[in-house]
Protein backbone atom coordinates (compact mmCIF):
# COMPACT_ATOMS: atom_id res chain seq x y z
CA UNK A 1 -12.66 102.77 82.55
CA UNK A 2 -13.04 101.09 85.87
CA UNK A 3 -11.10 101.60 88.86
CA UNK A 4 -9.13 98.10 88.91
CA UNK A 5 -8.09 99.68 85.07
CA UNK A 6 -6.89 102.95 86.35
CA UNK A 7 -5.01 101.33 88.47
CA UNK A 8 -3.09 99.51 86.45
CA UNK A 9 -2.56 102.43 83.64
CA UNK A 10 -1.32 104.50 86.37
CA UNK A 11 1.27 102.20 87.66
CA UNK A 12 2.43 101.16 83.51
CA UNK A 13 2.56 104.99 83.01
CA UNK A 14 4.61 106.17 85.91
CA UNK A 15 6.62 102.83 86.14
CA UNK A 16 8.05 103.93 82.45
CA UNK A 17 8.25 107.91 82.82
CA UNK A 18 9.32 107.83 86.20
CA UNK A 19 11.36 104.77 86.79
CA UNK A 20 9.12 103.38 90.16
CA UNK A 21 8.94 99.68 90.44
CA UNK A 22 4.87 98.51 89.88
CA UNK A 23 4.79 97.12 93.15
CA UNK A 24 5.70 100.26 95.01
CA UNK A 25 2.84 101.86 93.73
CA UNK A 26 -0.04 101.39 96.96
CA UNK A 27 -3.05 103.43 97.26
CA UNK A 28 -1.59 104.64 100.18
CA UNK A 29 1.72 105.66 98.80
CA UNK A 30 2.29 109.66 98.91
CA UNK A 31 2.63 110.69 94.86
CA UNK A 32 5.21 113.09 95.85
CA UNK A 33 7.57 110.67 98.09
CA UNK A 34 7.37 107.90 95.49
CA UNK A 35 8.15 110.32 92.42
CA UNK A 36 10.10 112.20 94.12
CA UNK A 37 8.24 115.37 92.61
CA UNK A 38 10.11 118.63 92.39
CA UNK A 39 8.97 121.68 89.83
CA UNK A 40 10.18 119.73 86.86
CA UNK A 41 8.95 116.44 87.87
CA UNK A 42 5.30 117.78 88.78
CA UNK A 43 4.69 119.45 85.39
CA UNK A 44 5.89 116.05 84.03
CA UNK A 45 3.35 114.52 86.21
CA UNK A 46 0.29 116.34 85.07
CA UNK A 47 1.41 116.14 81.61
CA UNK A 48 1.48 112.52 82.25
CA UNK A 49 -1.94 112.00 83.96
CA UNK A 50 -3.42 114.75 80.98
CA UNK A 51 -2.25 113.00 78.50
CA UNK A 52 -2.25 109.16 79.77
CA UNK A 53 -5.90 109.75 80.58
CA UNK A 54 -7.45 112.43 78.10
CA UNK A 55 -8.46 114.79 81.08
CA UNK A 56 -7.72 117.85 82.52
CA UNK A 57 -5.45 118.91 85.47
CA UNK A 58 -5.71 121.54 86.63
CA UNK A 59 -2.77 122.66 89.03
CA UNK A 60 -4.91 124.52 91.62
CA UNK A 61 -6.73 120.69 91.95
CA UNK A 62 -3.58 118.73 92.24
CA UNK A 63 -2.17 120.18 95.64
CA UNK A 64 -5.12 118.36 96.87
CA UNK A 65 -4.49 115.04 95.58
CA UNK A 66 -1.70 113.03 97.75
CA UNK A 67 -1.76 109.66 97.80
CA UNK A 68 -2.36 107.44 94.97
CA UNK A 69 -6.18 106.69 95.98
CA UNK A 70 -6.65 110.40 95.65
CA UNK A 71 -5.35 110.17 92.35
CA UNK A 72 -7.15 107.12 90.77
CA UNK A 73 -10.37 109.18 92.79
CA UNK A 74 -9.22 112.10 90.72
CA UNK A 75 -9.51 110.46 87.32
CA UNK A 76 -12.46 108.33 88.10
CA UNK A 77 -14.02 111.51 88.37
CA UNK A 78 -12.86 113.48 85.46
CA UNK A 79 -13.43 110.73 83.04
């Protein structure tokens, strides 16, 4: 999968589990302002990711990952 298609899964994925308008969705963005991420919300984020993308999360690797760049990084790498 290339990076213009991660893109786009990510932004059809949380657009319809989380509610966030496309378009709001910027590599820039901070995941955790956008989502509005609390304890709930996070473990519904990596199930998300996991499941949307067939890869692992691991938790102790996510703190890292703020913005939605790091994030597309994230699963370009762990494809």
């Amino acid at each position: 999968m290339n990076r213009t298609s991660i893109e786009e899964k990510v932004k059809y994925i949380l657009s319809e589990e989380f509610h966030v308008e496309q378009e709001a969705i910027t590599p820039g963005a901070l995941i955790s302002d956008m989502l509005e991420l609390d304890r709930q919300t996070y473990v519904d984020f990596l199930a998300v990711i996991k499941f949307g993308f067939n890869i692992k999360c691991p938790i102790a690797e996510m703190p890292e990952i703020n913005t939605f760049n790091e994030l597309y990084d994230y699963i370009e790498s762990h494809q």
